[in-house]
C-alpha atoms as a PDB file:
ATOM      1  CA  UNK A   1     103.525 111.953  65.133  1.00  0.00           C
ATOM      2  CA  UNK A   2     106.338 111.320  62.623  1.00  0.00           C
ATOM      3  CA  UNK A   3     104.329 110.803  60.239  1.00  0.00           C
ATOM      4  CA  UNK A   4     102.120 113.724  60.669  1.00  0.00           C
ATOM      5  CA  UNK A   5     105.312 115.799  60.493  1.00  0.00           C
ATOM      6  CA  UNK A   6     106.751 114.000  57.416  1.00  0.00           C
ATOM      7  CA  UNK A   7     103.373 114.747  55.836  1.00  0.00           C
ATOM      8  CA  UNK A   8     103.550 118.306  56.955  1.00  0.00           C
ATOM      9  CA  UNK A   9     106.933 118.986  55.575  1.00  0.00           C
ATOM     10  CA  UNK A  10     105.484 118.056  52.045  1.00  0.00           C
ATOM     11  CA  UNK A  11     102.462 120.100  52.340  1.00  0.00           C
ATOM     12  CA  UNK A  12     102.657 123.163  49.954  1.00  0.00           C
ATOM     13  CA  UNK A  13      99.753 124.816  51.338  1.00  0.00           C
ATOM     14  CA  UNK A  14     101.991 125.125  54.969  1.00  0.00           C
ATOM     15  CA  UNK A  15     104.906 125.409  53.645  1.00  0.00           C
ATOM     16  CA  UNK A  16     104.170 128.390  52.306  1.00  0.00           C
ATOM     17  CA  UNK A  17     102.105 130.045  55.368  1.00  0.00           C
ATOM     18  CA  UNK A  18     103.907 128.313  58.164  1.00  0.00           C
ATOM     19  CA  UNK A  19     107.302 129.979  58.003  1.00  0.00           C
ATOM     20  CA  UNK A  20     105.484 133.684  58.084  1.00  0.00           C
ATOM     21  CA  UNK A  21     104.282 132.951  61.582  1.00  0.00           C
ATOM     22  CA  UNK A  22     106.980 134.722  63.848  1.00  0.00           C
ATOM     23  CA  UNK A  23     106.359 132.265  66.649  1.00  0.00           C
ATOM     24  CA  UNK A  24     107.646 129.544  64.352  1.00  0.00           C
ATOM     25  CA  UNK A  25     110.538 131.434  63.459  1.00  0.00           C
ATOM     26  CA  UNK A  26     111.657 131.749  67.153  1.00  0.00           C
ATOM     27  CA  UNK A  27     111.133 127.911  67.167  1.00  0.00           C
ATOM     28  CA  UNK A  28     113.723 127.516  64.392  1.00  0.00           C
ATOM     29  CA  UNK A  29     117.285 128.890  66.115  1.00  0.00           C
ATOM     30  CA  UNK A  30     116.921 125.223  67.831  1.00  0.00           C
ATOM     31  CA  UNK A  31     118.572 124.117  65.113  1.00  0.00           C
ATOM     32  CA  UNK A  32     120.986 127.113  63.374  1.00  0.00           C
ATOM     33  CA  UNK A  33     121.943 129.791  64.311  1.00  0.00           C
ATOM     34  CA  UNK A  34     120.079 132.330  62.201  1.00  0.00           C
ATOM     35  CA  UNK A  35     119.064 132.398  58.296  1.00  0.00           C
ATOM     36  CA  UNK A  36     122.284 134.245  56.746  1.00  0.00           C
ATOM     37  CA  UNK A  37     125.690 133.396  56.111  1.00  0.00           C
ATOM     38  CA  UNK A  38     127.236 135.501  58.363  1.00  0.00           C
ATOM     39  CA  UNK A  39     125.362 134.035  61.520  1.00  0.00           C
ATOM     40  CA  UNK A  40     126.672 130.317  59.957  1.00  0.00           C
ATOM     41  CA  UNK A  41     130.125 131.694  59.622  1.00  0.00           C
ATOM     42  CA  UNK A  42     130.315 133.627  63.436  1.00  0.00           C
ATOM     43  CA  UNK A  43     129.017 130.014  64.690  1.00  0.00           C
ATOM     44  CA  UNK A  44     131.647 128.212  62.876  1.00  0.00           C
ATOM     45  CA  UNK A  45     134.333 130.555  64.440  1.00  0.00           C
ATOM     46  CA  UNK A  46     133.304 129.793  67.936  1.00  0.00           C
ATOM     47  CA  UNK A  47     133.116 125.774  67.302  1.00  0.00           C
ATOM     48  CA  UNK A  48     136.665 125.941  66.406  1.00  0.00           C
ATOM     49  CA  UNK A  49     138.121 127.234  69.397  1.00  0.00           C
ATOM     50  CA  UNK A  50     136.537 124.588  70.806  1.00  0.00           C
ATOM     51  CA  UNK A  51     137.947 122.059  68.467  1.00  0.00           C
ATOM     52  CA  UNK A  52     134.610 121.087  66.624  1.00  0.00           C
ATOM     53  CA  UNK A  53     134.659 121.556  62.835  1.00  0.00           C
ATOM     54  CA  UNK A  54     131.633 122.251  60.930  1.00  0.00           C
ATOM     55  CA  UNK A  55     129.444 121.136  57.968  1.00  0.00           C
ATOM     56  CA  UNK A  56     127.810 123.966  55.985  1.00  0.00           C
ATOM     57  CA  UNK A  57     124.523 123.352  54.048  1.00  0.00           C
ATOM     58  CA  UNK A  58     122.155 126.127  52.587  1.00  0.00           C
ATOM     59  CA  UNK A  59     118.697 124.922  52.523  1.00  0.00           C
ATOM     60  CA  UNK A  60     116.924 124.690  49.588  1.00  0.00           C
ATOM     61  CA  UNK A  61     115.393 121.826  47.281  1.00  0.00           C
ATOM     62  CA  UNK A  62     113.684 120.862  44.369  1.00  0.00           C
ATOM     63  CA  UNK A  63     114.238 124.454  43.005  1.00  0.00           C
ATOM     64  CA  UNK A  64     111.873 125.005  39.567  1.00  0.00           C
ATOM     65  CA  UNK A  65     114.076 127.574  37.498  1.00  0.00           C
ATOM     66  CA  UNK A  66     117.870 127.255  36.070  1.00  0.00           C
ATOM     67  CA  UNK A  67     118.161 130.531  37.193  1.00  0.00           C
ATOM     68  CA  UNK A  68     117.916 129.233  40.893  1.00  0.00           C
ATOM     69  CA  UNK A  69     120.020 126.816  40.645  1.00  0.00           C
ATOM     70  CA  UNK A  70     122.966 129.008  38.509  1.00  0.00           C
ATOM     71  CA  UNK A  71     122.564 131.540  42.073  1.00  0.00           C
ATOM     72  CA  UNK A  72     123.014 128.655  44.880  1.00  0.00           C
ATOM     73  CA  UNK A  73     126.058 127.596  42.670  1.00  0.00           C
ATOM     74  CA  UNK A  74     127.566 131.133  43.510  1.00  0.00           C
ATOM     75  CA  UNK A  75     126.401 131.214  46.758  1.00  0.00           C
ATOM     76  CA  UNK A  76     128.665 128.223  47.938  1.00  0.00           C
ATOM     77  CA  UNK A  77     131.624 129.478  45.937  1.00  0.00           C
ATOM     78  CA  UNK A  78     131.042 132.942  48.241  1.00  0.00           C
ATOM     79  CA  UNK A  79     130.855 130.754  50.713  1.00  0.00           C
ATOM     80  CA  UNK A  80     133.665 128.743  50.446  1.00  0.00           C
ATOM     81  CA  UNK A  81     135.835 131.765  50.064  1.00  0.00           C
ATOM     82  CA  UNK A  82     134.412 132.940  53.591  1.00  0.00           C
ATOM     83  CA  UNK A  83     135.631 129.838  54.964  1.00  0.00           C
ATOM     84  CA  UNK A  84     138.638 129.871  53.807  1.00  0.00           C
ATOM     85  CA  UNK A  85     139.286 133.513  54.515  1.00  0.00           C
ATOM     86  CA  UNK A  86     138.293 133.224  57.941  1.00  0.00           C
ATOM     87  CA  UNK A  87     140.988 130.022  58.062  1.00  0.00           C
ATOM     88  CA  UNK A  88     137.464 128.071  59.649  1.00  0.00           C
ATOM     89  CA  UNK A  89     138.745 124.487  57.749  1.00  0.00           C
ATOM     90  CA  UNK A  90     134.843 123.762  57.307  1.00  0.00           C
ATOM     91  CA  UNK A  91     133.179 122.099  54.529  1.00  0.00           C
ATOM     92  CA  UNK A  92     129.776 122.223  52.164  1.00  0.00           C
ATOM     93  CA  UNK A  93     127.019 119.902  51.900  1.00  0.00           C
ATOM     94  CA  UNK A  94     125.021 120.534  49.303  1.00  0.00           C
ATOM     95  CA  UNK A  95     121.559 118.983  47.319  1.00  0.00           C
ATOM     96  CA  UNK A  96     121.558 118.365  43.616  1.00  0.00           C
ATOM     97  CA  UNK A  97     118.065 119.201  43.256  1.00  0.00           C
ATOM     98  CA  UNK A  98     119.252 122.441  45.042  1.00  0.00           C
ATOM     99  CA  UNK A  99     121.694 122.910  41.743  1.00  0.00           C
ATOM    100  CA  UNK A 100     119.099 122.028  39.797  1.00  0.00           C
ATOM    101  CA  UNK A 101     118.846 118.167  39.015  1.00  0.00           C
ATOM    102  CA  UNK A 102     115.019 118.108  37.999  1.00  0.00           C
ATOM    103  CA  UNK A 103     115.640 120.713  35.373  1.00  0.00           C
ATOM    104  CA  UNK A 104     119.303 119.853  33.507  1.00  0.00           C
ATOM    105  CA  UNK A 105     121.334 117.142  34.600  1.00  0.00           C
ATOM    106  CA  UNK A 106     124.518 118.186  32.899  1.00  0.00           C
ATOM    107  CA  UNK A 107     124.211 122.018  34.273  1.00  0.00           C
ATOM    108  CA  UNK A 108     123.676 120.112  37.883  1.00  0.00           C
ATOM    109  CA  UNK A 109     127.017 118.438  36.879  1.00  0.00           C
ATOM    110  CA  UNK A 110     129.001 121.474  35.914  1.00  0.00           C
ATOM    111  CA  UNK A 111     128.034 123.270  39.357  1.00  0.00           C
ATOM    112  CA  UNK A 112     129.197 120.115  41.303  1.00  0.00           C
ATOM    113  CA  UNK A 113     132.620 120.706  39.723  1.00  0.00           C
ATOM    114  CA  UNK A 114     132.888 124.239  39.548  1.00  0.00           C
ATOM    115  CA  UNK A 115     132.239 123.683  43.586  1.00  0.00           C
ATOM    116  CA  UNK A 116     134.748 120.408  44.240  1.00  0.00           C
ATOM    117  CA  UNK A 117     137.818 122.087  41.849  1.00  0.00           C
ATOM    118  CA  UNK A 118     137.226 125.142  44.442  1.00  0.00           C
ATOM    119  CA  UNK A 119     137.598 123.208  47.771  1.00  0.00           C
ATOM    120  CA  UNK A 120     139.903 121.167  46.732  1.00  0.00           C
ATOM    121  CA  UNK A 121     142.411 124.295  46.583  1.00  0.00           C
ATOM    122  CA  UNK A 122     142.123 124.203  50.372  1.00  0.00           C
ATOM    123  CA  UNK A 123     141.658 120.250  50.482  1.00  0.00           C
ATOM    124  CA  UNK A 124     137.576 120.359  51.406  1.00  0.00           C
ATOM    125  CA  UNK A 125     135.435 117.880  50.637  1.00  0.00           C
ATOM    126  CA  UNK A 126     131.837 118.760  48.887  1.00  0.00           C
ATOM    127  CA  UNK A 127     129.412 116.388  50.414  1.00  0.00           C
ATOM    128  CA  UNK A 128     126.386 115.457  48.202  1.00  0.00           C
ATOM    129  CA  UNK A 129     123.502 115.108  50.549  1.00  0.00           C
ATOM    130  CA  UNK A 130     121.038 112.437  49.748  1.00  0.00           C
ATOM    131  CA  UNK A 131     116.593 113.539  48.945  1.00  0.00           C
ATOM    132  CA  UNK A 132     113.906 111.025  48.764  1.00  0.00           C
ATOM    133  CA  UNK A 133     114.404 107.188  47.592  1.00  0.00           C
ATOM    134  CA  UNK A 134     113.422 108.809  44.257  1.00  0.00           C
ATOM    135  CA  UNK A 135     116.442 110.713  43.770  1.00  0.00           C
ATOM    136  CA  UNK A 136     118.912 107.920  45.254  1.00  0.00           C
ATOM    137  CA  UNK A 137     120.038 106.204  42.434  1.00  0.00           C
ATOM    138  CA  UNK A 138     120.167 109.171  40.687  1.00  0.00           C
ATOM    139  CA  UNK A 139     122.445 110.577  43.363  1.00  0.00           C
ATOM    140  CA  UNK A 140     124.701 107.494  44.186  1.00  0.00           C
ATOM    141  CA  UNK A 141     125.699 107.631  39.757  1.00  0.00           C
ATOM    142  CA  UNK A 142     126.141 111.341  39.837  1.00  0.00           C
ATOM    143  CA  UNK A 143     128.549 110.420  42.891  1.00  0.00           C
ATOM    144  CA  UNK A 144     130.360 107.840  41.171  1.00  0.00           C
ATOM    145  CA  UNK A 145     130.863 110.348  38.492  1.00  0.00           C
ATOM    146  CA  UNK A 146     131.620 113.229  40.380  1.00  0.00           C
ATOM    147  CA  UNK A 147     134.469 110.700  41.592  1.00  0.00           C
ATOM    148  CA  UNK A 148     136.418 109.563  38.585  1.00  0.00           C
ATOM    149  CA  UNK A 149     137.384 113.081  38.536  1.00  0.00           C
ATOM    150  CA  UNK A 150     137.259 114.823  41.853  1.00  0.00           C
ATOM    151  CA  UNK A 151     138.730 112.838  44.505  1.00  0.00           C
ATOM    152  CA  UNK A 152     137.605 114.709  47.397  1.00  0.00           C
ATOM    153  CA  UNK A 153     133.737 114.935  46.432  1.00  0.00           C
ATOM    154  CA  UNK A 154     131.642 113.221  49.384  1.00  0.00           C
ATOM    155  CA  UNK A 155     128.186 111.232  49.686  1.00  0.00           C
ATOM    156  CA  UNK A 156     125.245 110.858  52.191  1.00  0.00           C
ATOM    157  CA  UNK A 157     123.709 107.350  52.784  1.00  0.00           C
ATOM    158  CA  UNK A 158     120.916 106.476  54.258  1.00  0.00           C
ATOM    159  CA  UNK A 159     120.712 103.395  56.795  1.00  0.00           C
ATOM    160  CA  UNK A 160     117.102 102.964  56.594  1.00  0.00           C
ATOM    161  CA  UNK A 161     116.954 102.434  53.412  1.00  0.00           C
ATOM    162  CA  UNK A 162     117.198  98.713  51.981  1.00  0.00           C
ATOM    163  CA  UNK A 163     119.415  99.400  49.201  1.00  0.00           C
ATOM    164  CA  UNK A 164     121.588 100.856  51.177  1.00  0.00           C
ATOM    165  CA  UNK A 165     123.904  98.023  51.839  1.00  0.00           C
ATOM    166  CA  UNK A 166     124.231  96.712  48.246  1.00  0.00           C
ATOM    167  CA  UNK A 167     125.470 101.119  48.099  1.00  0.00           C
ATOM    168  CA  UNK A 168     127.941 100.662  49.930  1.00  0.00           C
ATOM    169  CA  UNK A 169     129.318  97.411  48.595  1.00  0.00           C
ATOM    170  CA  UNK A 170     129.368  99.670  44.948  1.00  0.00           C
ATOM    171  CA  UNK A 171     130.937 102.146  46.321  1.00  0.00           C
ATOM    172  CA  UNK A 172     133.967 101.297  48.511  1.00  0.00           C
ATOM    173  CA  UNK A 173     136.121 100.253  45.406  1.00  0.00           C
ATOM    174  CA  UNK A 174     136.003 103.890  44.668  1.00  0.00           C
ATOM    175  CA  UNK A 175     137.604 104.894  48.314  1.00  0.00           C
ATOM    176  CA  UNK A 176     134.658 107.158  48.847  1.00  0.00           C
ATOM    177  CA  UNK A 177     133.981 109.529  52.064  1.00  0.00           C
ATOM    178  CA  UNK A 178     130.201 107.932  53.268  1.00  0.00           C
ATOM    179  CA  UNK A 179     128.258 110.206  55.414  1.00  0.00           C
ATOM    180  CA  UNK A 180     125.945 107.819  56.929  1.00  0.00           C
ATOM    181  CA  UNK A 181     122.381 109.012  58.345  1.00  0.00           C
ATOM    182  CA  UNK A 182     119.549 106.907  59.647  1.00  0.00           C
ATOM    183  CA  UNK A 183     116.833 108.641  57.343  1.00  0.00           C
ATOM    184  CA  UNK A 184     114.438 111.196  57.096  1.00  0.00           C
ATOM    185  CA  UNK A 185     111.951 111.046  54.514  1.00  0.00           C
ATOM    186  CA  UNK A 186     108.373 108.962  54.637  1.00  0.00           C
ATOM    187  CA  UNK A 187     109.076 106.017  52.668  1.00  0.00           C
ATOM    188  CA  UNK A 188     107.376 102.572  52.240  1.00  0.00           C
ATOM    189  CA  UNK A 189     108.178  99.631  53.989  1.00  0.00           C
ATOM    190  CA  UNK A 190     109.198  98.201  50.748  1.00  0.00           C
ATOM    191  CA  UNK A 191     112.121 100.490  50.307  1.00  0.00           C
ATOM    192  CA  UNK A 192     112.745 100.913  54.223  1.00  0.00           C
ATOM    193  CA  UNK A 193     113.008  99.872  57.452  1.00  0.00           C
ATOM    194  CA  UNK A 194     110.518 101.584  59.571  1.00  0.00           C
ATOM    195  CA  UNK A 195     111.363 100.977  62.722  1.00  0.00           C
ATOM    196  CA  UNK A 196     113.623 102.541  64.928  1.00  0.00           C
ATOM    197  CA  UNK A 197     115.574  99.068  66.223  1.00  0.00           C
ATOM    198  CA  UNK A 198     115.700  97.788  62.514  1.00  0.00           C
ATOM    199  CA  UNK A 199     117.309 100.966  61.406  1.00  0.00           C
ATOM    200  CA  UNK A 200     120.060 101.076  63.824  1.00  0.00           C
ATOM    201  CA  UNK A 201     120.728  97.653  63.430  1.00  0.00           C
ATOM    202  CA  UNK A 202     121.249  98.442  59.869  1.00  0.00           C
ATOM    203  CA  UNK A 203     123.277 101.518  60.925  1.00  0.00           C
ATOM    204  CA  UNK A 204     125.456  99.499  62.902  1.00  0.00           C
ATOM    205  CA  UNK A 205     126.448  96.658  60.420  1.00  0.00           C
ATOM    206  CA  UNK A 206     126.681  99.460  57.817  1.00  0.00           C
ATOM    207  CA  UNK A 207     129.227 101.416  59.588  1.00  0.00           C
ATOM    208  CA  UNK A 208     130.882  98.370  60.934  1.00  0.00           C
ATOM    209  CA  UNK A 209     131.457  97.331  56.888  1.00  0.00           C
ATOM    210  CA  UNK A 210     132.709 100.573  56.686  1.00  0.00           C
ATOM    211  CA  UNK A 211     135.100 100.474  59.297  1.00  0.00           C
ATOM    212  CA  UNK A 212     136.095  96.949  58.017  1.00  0.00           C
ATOM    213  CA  UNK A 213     136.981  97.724  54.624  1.00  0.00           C
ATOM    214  CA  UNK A 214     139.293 101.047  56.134  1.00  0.00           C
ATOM    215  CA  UNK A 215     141.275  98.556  58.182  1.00  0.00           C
ATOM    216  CA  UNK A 216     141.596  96.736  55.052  1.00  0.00           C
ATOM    217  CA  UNK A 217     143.565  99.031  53.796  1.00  0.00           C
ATOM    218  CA  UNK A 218     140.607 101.013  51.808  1.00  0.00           C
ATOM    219  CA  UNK A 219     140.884 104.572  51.989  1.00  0.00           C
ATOM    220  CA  UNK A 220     137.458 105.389  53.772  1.00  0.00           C
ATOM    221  CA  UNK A 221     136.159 108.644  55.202  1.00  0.00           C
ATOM    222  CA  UNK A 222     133.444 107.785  57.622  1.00  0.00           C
ATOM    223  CA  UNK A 223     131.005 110.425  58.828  1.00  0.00           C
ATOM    224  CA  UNK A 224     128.683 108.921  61.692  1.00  0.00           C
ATOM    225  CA  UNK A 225     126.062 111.533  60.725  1.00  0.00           C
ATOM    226  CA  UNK A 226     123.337 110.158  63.888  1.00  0.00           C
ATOM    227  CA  UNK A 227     122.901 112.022  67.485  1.00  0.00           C
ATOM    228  CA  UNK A 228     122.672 108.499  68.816  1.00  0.00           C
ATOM    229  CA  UNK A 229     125.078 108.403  71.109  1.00  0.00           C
ATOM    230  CA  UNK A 230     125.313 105.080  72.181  1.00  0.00           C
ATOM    231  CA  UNK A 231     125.303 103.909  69.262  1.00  0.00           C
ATOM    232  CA  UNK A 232     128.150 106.125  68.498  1.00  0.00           C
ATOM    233  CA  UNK A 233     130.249 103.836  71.220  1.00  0.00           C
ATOM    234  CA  UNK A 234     128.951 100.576  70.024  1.00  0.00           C
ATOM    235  CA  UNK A 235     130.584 101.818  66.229  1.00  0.00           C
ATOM    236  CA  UNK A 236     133.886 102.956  68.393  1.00  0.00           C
ATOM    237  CA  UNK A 237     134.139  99.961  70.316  1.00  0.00           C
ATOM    238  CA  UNK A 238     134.399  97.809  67.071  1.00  0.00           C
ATOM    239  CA  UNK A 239     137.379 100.303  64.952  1.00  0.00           C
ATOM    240  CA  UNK A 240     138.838  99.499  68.660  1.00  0.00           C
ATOM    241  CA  UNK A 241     138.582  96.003  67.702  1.00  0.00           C
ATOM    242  CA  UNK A 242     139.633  96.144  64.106  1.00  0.00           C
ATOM    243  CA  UNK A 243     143.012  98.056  65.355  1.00  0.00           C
ATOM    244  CA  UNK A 244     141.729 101.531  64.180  1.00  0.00           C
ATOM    245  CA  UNK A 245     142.413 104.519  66.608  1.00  0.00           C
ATOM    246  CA  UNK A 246     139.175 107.220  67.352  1.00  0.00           C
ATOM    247  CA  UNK A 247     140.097 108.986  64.490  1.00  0.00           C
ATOM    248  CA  UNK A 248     139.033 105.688  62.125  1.00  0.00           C
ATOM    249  CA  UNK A 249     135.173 107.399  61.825  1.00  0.00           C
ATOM    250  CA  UNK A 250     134.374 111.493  62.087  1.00  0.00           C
ATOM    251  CA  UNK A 251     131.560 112.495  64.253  1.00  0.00           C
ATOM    252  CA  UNK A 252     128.710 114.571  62.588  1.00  0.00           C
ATOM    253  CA  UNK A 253     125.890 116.097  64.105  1.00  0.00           C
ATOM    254  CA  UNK A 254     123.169 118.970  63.929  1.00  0.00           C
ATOM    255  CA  UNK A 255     123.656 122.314  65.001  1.00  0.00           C
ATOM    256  CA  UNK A 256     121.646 122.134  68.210  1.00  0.00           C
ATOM    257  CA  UNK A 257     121.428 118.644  69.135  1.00  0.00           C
ATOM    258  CA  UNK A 258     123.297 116.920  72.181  1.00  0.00           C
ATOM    259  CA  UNK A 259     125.664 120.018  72.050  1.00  0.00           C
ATOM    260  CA  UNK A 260     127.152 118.485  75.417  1.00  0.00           C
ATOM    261  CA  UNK A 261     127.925 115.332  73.478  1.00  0.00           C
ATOM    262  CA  UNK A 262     129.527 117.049  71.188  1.00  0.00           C
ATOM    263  CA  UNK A 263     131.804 119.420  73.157  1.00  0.00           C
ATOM    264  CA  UNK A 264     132.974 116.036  75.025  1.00  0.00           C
ATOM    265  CA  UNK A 265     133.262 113.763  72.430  1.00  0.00           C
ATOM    266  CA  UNK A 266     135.447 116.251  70.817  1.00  0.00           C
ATOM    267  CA  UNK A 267     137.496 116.568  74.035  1.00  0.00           C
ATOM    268  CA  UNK A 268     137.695 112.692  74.260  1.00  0.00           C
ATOM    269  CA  UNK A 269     139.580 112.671  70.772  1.00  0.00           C
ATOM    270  CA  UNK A 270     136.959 111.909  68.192  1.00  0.00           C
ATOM    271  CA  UNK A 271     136.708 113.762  65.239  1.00  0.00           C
ATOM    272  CA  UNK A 272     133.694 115.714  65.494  1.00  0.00           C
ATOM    273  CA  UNK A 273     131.917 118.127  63.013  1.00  0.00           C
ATOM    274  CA  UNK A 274     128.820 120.249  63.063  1.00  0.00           C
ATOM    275  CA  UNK A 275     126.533 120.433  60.464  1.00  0.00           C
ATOM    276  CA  UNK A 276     125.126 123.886  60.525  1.00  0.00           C
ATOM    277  CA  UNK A 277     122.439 124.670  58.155  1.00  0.00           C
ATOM    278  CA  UNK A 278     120.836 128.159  57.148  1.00  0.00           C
ATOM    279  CA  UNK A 279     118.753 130.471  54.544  1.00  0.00           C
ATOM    280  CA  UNK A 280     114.943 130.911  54.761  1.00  0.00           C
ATOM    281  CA  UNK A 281     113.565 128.110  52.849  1.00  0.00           C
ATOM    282  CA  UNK A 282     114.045 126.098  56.344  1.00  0.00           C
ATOM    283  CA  UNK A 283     110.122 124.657  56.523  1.00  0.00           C
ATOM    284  CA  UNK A 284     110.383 121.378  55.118  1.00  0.00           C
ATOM    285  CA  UNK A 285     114.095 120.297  56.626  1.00  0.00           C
ATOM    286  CA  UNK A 286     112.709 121.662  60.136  1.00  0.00           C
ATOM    287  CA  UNK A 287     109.674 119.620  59.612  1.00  0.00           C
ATOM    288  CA  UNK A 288     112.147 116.555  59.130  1.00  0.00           C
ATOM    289  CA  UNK A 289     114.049 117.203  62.039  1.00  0.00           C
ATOM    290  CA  UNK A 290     111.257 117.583  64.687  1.00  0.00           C
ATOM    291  CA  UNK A 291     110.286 114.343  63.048  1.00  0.00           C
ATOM    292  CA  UNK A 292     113.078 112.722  63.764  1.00  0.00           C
ATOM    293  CA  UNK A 293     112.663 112.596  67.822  1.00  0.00           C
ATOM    294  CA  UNK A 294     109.866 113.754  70.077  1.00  0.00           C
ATOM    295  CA  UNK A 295     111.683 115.875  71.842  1.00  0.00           C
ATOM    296  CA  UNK A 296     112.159 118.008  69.362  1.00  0.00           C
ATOM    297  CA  UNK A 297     108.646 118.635  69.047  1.00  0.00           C
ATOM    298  CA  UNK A 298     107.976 119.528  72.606  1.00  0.00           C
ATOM    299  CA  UNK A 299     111.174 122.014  72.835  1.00  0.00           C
ATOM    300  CA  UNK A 300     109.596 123.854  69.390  1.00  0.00           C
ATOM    301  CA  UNK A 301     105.897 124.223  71.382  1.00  0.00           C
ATOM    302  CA  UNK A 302     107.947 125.700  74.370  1.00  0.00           C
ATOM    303  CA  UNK A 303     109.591 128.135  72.170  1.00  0.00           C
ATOM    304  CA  UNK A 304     106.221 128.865  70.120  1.00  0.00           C
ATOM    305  CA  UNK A 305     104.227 129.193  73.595  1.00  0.00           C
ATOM    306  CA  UNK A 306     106.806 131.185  75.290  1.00  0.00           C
END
């Protein structure tokens, strides 16, 4: 099944007659809230009276014109003004291919700092969110960078990927905020683990470096981006160990996804963010997410059949 929806979320042919189906659309407020800003922004407001902070990411990808790119730049400055003038304290994650890596690298590079010199007025981090293993060492330089320059700029890493450890060895000398993930593209056993007990195994030791090099005395922000939530404890039960308090890793997960975990992790004293996505090119980061657990598939048919 995961790999029929990986597959899926790469097909042009669907993904350009899947999203008309209104059906589908219904299926898609399981994971955010609606497809314009203002629906992101009203969710936002409610999370933080209940002490959750949020994440903000307009899909898009792999955008074909400069001209595309030049207009999701301005979107996430409007954005971040929102945010800041409805005091919400939340942050952007955004997608270089999104600001238009596959056409000009250097334009791609002057968006990224228009974007980090204008959240760092209100001390926000700009997380770069990681593609395909095409893209990733692509992304990890671009972050390294990004960093020599901006000091609050963020980065996505994926634990499923092999490379992934030697990534974070390169990067904590830079003090770098990590947003780890377990992975959500279709790649070959060559690059990745492909199982689900080899990839949080790799998870764990990953954030458990992580978490080792903070109590160090490196200055690492660590985003547990994963809805696992016993993993989650395992990571907690080590900063524990290492003499870090709760607040030693953040908490990030999906709009929509153990929302009760959430609320009470939150309560409990953990840092916790949600990452709430929006805009209408939603078809192939949907597609990801159902593939990601099979219970996401069978609460989309409910919603499609009811």
């Amino acid at each position: 099944m995961r790999w029929i929806l990986l597959w899926m979320a790469r097909n042009r042919w669907l993904r350009e007659r899947i999203p008309r189906l209104p059906p589908v659309k219904r299926a898609i407020r399981r994971f955010m809230p609606g497809e314009d800003q203002e629906s992101a922004l009203v969710q936002a407001e409610l999370f933080r009276n209940e002490g959750i902070g949020c994440l903000f990411t307009h899909l898009g990808e792999n955008i074909e014109r400069i001209e595309e790119a030049d207009a999701t730049a301005e979107h996430y400055l409007g954005l971040l003004e929102s945010i800041k003038t409805r005091g919400i304290g939340g942050e952007i994650s955004v997608k270089l291919t999104q600001l238009g890596l596959d056409i000009d690298e250097d334009r791609t590079l002057f968006h990224c700092g228009r974007l980090l010199e204008r959240a760092a007025e209100d001390g926000g981090v700009v997380w770069i969110d990681m593609e395909g293993s095409a893209y990733t060492e692509r992304t990890v330089a671009i972050f390294e960078r990004l960093k020599q320059r901006h000091p609050n700029v963020g980065i996505c890493l994926q634990a499923y990927l092999r490379r992934t450890a030697t990534d974070v060895a390169r990067l904590i000398p830079l003090d770098p905020a990590i947003r780890l993930v377990k992975g959500a593209y279709d790649e070959s056993e060559s690059l990745a683990y492909r199982t689900r007990g080899a990839v949080t195994a790799n998870y764990a030791a990953l954030a458990v470096e992580l978490l080792s090099a903070s109590a160090a005395g490196r200055h690492v922000r660590i985003g547990l981006g994963t809805h696992d939530v016993d993993l989650i404890e395992q990571i907690g039960a080590h900063a524990v160990a290492l003499g870090l308090g709760r607040s030693a890793f953040e908490v990030q997960m999906l709009y929509g996804i153990r929302m009760a975990d959430q609320r009470r992790l939150a309560k409990a004293g953990y840092p916790t963010r949600d990452l709430i996505a929006y805009g209408t090119a939603w078809y192939p980061w949907y597609m990801r997410r159902l593939a990601e657990r099979p219970a996401n598939v069978l609460f989309a048919l409910r919603q499609i059949v009811g």
